[in-house]
PDB file of N, CA and C in Angstrom:
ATOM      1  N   UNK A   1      92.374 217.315  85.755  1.00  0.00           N
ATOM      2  CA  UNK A   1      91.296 218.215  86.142  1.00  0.00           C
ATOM      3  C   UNK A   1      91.425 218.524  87.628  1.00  0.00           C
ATOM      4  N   UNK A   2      91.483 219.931  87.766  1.00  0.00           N
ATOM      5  CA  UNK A   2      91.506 220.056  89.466  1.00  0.00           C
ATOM      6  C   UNK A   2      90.293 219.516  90.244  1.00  0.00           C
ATOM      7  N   UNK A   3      90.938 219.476  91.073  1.00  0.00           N
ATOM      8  CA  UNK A   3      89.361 219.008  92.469  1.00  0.00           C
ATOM      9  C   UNK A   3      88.787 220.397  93.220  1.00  0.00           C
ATOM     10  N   UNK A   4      87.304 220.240  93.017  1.00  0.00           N
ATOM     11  CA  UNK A   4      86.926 221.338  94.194  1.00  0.00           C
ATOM     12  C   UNK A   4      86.085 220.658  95.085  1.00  0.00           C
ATOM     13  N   UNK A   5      86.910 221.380  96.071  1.00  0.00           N
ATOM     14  CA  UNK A   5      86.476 221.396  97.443  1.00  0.00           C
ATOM     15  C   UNK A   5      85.397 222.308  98.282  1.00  0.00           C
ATOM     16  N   UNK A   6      84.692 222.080  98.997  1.00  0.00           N
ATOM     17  CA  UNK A   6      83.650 223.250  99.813  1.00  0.00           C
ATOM     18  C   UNK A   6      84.246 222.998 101.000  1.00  0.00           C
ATOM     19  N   UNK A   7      83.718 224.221 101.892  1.00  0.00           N
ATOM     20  CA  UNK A   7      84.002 224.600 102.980  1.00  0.00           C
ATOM     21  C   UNK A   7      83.941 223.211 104.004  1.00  0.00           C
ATOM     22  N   UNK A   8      83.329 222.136 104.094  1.00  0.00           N
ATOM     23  CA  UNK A   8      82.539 221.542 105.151  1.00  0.00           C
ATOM     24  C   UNK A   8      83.863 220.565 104.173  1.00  0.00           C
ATOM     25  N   UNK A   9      84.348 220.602 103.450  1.00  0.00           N
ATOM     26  CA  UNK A   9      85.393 219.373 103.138  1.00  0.00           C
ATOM     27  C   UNK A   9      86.715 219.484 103.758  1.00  0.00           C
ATOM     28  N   UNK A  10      86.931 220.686 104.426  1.00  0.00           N
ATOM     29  CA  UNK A  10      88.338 221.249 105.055  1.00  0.00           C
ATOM     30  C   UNK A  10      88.678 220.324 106.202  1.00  0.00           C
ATOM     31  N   UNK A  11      87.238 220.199 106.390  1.00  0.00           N
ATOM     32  CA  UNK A  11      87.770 218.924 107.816  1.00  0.00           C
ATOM     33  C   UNK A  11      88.005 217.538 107.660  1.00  0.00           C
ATOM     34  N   UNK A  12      87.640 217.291 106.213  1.00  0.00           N
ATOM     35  CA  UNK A  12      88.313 215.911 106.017  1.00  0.00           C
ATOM     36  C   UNK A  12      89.785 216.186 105.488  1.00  0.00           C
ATOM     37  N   UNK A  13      89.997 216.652 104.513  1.00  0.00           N
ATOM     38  CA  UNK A  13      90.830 217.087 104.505  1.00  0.00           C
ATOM     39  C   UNK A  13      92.425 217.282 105.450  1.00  0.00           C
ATOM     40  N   UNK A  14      91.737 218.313 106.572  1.00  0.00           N
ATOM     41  CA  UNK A  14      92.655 218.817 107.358  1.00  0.00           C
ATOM     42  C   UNK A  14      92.950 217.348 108.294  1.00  0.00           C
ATOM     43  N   UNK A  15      92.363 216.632 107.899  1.00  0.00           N
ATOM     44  CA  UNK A  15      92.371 215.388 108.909  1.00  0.00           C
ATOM     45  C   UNK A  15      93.594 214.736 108.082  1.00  0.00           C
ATOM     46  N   UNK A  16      93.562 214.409 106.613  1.00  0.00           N
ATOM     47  CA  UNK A  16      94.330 213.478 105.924  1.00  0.00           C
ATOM     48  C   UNK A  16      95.804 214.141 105.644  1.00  0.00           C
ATOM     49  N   UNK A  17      95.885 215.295 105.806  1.00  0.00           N
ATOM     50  CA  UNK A  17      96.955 216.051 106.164  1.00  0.00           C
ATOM     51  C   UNK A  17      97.984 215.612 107.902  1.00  0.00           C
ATOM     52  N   UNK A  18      97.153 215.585 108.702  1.00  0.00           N
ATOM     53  CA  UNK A  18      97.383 215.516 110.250  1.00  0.00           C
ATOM     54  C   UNK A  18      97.910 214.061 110.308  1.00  0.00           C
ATOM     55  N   UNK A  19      97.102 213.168 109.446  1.00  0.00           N
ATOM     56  CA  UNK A  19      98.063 211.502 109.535  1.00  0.00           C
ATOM     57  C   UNK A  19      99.242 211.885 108.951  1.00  0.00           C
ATOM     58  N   UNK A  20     100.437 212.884 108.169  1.00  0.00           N
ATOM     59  CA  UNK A  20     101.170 212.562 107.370  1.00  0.00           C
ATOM     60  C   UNK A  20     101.983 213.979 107.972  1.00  0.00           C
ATOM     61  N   UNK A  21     103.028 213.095 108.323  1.00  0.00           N
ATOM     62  CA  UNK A  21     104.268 214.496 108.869  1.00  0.00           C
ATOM     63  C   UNK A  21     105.228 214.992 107.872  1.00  0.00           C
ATOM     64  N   UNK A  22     105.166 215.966 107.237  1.00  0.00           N
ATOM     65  CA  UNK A  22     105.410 216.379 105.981  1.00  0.00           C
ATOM     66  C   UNK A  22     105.779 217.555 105.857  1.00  0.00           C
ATOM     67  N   UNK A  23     106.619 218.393 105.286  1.00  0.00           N
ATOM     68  CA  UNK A  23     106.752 220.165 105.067  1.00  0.00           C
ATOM     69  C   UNK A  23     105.260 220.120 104.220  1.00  0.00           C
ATOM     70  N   UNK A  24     104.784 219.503 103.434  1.00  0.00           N
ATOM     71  CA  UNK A  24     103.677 220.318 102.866  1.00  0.00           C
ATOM     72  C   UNK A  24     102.817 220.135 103.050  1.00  0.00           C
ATOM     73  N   UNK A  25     102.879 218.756 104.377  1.00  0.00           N
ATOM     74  CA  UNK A  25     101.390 218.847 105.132  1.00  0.00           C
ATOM     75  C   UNK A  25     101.458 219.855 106.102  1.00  0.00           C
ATOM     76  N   UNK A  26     102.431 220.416 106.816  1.00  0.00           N
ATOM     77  CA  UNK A  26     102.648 221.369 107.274  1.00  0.00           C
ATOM     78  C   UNK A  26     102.020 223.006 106.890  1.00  0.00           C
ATOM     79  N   UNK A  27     102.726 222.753 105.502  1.00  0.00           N
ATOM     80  CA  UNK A  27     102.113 224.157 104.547  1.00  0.00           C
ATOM     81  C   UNK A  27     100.296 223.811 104.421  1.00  0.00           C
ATOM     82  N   UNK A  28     100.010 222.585 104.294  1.00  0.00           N
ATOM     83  CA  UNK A  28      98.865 222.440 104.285  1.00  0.00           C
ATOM     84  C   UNK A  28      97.910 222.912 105.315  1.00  0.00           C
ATOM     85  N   UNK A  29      98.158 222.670 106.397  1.00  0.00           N
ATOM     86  CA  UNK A  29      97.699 222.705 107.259  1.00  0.00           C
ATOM     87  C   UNK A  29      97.707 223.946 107.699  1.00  0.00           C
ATOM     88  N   UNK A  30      98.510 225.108 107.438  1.00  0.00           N
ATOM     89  CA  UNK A  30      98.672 226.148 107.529  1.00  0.00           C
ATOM     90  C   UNK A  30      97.773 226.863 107.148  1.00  0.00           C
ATOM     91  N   UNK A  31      97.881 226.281 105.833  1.00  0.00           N
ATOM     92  CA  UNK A  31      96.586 226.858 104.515  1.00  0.00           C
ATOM     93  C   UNK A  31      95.333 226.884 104.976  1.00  0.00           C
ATOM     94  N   UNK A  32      95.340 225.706 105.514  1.00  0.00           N
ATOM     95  CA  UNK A  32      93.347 225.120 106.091  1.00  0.00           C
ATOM     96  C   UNK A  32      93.117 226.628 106.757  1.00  0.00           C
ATOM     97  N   UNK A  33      94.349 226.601 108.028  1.00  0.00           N
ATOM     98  CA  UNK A  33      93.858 227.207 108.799  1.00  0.00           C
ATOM     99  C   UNK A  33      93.272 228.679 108.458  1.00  0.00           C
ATOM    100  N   UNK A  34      94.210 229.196 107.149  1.00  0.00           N
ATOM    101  CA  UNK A  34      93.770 230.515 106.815  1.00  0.00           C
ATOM    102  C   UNK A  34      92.309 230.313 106.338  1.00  0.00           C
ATOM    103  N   UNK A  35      92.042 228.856 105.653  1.00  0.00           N
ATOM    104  CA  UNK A  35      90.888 228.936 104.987  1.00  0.00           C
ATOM    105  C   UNK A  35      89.299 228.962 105.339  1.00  0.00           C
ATOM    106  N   UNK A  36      90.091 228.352 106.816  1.00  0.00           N
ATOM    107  CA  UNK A  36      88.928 228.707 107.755  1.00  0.00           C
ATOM    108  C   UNK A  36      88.324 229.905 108.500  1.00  0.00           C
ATOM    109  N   UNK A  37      89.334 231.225 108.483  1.00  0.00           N
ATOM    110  CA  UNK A  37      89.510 232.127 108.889  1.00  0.00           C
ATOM    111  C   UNK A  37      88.638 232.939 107.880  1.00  0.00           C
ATOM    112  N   UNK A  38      88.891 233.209 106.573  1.00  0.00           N
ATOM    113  CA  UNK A  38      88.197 233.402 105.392  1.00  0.00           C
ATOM    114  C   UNK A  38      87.059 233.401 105.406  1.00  0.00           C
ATOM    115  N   UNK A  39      86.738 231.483 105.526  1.00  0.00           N
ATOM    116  CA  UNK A  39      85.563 231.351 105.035  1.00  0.00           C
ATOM    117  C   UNK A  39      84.530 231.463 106.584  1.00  0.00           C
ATOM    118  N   UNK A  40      84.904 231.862 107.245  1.00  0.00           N
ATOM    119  CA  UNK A  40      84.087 232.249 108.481  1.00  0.00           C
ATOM    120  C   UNK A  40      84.006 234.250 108.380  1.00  0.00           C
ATOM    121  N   UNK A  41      84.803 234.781 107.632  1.00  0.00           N
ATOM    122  CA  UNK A  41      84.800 236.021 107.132  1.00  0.00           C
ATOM    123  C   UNK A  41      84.135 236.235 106.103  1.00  0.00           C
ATOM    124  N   UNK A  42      83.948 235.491 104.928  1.00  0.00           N
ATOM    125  CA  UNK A  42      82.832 235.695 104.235  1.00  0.00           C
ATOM    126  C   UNK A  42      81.399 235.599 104.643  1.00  0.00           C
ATOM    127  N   UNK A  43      80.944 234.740 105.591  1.00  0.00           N
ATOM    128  CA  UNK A  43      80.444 234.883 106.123  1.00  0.00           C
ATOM    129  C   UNK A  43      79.511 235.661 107.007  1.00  0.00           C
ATOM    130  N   UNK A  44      80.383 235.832 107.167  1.00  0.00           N
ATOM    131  CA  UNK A  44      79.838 237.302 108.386  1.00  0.00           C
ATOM    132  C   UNK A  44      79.701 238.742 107.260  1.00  0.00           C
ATOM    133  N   UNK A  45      80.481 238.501 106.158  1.00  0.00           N
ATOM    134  CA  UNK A  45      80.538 239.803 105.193  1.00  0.00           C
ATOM    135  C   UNK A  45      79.280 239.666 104.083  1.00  0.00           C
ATOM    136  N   UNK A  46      78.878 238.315 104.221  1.00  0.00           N
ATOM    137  CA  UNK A  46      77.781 237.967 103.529  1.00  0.00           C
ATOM    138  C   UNK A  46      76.346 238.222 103.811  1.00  0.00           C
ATOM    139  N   UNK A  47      76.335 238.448 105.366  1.00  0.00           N
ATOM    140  CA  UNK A  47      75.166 238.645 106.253  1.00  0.00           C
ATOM    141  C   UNK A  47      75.133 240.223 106.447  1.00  0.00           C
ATOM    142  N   UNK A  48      75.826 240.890 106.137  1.00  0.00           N
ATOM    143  CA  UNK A  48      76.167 242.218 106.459  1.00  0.00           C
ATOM    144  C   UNK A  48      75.471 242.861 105.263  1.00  0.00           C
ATOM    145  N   UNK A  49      76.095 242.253 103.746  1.00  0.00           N
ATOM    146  CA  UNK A  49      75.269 242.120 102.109  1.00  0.00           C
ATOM    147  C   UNK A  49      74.041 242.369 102.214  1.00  0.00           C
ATOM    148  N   UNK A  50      73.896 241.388 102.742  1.00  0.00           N
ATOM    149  CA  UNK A  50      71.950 240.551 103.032  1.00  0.00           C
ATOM    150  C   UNK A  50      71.464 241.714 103.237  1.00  0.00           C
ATOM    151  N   UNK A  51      71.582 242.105 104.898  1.00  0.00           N
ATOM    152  CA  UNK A  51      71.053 243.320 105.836  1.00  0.00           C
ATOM    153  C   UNK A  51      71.020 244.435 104.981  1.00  0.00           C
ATOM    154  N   UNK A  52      71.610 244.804 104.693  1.00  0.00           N
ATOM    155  CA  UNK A  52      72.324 246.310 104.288  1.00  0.00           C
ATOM    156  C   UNK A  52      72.239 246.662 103.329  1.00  0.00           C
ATOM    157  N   UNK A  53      72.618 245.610 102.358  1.00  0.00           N
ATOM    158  CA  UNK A  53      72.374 245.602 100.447  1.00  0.00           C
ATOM    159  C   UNK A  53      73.376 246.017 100.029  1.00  0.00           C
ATOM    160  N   UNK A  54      73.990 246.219  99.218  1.00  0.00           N
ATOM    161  CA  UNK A  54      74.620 246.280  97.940  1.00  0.00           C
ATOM    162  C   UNK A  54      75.151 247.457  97.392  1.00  0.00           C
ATOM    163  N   UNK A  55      73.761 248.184  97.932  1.00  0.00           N
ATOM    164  CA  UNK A  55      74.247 249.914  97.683  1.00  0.00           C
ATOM    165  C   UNK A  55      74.215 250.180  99.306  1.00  0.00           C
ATOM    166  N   UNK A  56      74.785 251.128  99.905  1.00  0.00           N
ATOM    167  CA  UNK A  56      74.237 252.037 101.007  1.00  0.00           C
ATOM    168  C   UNK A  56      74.557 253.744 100.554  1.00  0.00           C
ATOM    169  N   UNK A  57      73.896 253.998 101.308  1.00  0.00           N
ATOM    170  CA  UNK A  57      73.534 255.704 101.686  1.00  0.00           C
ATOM    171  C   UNK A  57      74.747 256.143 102.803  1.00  0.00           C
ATOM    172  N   UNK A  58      75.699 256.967 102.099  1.00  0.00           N
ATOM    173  CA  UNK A  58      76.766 257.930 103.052  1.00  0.00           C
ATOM    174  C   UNK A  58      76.466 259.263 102.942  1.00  0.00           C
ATOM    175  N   UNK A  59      76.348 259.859 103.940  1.00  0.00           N
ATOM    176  CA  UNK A  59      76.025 261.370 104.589  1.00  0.00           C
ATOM    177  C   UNK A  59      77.192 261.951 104.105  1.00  0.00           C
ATOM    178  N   UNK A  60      77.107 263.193 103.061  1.00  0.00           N
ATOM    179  CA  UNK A  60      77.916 263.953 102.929  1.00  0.00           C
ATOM    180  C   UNK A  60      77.614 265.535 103.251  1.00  0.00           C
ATOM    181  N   UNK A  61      77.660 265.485 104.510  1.00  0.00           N
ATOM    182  CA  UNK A  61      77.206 267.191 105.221  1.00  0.00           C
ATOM    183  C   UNK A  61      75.640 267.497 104.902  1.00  0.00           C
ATOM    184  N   UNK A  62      75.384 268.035 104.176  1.00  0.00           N
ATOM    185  CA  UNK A  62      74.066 268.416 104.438  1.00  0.00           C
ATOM    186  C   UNK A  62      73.187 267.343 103.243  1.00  0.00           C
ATOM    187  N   UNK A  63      74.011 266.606 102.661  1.00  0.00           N
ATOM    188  CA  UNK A  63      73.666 265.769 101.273  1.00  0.00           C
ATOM    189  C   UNK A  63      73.934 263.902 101.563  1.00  0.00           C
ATOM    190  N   UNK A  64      73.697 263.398 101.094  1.00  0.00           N
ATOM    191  CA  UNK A  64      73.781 261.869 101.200  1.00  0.00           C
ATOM    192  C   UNK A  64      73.942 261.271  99.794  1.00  0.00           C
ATOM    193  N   UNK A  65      74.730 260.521  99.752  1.00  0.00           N
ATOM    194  CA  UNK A  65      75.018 259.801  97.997  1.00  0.00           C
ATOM    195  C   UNK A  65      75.135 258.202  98.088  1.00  0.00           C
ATOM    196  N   UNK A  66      74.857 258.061  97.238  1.00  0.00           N
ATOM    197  CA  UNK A  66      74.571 255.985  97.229  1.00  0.00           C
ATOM    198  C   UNK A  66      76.207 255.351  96.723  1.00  0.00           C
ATOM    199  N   UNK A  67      76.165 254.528  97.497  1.00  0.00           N
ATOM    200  CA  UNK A  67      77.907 254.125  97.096  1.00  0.00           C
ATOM    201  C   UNK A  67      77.624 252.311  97.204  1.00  0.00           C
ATOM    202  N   UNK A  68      78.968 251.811  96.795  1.00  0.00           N
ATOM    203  CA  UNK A  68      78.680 250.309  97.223  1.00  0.00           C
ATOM    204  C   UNK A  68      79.160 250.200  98.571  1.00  0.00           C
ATOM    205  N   UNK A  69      78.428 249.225  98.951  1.00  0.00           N
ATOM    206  CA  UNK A  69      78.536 248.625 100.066  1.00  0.00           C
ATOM    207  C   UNK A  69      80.033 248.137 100.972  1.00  0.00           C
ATOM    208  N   UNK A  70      80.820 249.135 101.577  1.00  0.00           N
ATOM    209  CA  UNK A  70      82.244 248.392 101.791  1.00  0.00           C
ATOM    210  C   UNK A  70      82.317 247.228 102.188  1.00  0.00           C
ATOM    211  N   UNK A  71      81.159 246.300 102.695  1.00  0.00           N
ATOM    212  CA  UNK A  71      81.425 245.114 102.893  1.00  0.00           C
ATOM    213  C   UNK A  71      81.466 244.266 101.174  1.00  0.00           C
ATOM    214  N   UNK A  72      80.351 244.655 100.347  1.00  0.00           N
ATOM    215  CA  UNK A  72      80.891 244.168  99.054  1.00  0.00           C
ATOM    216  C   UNK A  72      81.997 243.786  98.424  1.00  0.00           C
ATOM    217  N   UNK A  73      82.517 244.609  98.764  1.00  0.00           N
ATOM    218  CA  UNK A  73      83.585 245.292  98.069  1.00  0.00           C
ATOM    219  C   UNK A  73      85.165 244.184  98.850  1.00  0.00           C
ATOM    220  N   UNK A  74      85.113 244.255 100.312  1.00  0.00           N
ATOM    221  CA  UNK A  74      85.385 243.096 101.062  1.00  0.00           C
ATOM    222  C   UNK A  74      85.664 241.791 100.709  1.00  0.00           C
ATOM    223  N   UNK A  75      84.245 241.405 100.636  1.00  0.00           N
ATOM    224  CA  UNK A  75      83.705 240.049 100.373  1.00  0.00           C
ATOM    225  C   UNK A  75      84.053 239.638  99.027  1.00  0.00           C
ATOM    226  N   UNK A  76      84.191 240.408  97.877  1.00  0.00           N
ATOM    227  CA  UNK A  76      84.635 240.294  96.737  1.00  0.00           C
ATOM    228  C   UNK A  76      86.230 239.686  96.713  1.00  0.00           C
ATOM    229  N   UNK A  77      87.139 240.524  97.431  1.00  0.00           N
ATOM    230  CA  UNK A  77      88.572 240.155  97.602  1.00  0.00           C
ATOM    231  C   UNK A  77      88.582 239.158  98.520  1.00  0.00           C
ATOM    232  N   UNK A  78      87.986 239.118  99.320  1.00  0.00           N
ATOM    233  CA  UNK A  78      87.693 238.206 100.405  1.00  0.00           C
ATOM    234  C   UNK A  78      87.396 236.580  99.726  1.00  0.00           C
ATOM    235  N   UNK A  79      86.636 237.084  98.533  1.00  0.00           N
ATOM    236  CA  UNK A  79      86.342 235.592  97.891  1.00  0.00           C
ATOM    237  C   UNK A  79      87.542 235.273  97.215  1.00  0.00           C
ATOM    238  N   UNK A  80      88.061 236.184  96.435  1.00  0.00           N
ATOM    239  CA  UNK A  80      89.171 235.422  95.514  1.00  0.00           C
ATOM    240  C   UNK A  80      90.509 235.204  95.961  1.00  0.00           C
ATOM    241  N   UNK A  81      90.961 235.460  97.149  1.00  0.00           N
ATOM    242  CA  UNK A  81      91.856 235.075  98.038  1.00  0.00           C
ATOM    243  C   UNK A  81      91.296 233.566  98.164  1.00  0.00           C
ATOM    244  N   UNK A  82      90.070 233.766  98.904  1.00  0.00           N
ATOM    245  CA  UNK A  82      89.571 232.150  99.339  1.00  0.00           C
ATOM    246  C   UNK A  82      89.763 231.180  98.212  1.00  0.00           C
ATOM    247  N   UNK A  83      89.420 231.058  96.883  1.00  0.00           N
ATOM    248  CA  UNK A  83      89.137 230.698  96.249  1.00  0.00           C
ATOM    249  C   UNK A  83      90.654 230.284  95.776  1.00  0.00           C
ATOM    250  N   UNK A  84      91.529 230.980  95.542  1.00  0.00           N
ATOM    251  CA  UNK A  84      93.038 230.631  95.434  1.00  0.00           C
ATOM    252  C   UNK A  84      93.630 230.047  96.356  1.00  0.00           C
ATOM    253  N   UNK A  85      92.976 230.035  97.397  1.00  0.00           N
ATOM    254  CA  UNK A  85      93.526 229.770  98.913  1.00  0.00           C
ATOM    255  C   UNK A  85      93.133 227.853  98.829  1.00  0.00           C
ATOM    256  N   UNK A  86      91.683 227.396  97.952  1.00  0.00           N
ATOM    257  CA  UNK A  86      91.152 226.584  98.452  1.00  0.00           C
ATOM    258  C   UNK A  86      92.560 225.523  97.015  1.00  0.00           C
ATOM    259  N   UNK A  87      92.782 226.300  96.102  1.00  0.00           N
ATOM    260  CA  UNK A  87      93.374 225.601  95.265  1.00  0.00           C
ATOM    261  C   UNK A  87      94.671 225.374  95.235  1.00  0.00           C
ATOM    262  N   UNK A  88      95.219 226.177  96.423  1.00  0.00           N
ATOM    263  CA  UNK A  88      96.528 225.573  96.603  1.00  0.00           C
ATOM    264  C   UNK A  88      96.214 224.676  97.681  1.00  0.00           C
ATOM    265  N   UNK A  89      95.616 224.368  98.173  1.00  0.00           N
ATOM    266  CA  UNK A  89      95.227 223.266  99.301  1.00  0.00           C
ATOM    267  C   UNK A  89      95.159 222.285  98.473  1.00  0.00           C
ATOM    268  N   UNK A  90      93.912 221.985  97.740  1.00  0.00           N
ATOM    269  CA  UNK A  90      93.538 220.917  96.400  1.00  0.00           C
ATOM    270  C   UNK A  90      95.147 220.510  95.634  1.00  0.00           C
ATOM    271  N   UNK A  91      95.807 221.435  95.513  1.00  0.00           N
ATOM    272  CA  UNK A  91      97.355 220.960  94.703  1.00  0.00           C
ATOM    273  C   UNK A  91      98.490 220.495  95.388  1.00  0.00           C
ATOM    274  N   UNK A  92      97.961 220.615  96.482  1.00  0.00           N
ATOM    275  CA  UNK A  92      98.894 219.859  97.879  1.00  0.00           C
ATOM    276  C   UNK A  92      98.586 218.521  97.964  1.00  0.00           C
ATOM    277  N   UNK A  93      97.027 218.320  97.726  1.00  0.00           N
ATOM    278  CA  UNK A  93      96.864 216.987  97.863  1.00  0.00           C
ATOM    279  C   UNK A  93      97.178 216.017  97.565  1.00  0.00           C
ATOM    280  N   UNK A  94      97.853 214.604  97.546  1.00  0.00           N
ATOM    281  CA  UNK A  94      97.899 213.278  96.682  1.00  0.00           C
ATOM    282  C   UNK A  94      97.124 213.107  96.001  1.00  0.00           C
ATOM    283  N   UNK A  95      97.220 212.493  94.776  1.00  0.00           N
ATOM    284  CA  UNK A  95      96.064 212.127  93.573  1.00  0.00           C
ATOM    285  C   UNK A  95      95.385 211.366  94.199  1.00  0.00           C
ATOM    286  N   UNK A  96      95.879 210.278  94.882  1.00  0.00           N
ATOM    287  CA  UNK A  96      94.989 209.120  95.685  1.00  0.00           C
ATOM    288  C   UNK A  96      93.772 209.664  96.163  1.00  0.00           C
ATOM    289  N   UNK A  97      93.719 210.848  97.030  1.00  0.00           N
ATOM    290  CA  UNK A  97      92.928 211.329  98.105  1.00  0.00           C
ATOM    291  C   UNK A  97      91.670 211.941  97.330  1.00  0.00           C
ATOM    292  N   UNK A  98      90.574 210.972  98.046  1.00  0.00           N
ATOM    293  CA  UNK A  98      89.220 211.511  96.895  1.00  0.00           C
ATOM    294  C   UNK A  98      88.392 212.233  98.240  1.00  0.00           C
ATOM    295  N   UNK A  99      87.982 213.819  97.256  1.00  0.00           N
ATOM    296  CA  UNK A  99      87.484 214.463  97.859  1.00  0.00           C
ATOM    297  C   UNK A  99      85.951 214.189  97.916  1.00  0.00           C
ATOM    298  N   UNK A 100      84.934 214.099  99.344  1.00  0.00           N
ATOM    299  CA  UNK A 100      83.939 213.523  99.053  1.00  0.00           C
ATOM    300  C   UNK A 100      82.879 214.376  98.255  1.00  0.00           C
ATOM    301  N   UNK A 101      81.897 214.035  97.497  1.00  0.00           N
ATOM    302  CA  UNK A 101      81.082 214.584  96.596  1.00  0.00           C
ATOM    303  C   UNK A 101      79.816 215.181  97.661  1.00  0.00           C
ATOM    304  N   UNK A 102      79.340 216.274  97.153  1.00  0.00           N
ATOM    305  CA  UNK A 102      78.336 216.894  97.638  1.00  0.00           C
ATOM    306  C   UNK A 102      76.945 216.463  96.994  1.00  0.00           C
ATOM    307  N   UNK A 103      76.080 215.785  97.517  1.00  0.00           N
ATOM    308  CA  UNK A 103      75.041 214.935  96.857  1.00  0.00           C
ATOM    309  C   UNK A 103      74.337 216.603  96.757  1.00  0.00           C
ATOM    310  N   UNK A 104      74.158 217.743  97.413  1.00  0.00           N
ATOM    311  CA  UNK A 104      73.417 218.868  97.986  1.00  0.00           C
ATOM    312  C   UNK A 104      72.348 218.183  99.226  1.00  0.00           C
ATOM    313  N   UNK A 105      72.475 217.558  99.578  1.00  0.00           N
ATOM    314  CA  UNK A 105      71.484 217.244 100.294  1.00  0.00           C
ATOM    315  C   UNK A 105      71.708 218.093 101.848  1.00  0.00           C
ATOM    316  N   UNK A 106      72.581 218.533 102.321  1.00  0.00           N
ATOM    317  CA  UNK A 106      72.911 219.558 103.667  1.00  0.00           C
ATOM    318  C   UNK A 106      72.196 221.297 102.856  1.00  0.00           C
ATOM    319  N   UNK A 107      72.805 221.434 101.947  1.00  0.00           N
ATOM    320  CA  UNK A 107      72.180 222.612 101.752  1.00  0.00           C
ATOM    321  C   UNK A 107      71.228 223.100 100.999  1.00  0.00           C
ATOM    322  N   UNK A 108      70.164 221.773 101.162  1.00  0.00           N
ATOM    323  CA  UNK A 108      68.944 221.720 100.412  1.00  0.00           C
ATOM    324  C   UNK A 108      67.838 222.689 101.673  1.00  0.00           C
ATOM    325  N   UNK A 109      67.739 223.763 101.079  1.00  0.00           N
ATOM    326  CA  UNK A 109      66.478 224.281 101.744  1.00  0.00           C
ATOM    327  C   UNK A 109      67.222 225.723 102.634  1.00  0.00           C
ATOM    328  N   UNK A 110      68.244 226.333 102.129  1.00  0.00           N
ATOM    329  CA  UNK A 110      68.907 226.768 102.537  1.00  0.00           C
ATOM    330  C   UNK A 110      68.882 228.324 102.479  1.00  0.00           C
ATOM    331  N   UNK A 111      68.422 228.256 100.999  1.00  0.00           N
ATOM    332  CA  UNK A 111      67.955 229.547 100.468  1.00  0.00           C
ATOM    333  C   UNK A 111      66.786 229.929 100.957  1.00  0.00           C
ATOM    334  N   UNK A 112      66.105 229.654 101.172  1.00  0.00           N
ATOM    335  CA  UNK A 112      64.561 229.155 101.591  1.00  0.00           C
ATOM    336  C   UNK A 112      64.480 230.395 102.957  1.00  0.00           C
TER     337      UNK A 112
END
């Protein structure tokens, strides 16, 4: 069964990689780094969602028409890159290496 990982696990992670001099801790580490790049881009493409919504309004000369949101649209590819991104990281890993469990207790109240 694969392991999933969240964002806030990259740094343990990227840590158990950094003890071990390796080509695929190397590739690993590579990986993090994109994954951090990403997931600080969803981010920001997520808050843009929020604001803005889902649909927006583009001016076409004297007319205006409802389209999706190009950040949607973004954030969509944006996720499934990440999401492939987080599982070749996870398949790099040693079986040994236990990823820690998310009780939710950090992102309790979050939605809110």
């Amino acid at each position: 069964m694969a392991k999933k990982i969240a964002y806030k696990d990259l740094k343990v992670i990227e840590k158990t990689f950094k003890e071990v001099d390796t080509d695929k801790s190397k590739l690993a580490l590579s990986l993090i780094d994109e994954a951090y790049f990403l997931g600080e881009t969803l981010s920001k493409l997520k808050k843009k969602i929020l604001k803005d919504g889902v649909v927006t309004e583009m001016c076409r000369g004297s007319y205006s028409i409802d389209r999706e949101n190009p950040a949607l649209k973004s954030y969509n590819a944006s996720l499934k890159n990440y999401q492939a991104l987080l599982k070749q990281i996870t398949d790099l890993l040693p079986p040994e290496i236990e990823i820690p469990k998310d009780d939710g207790f950090d992102s309790f109240g979050d939605d809110a």
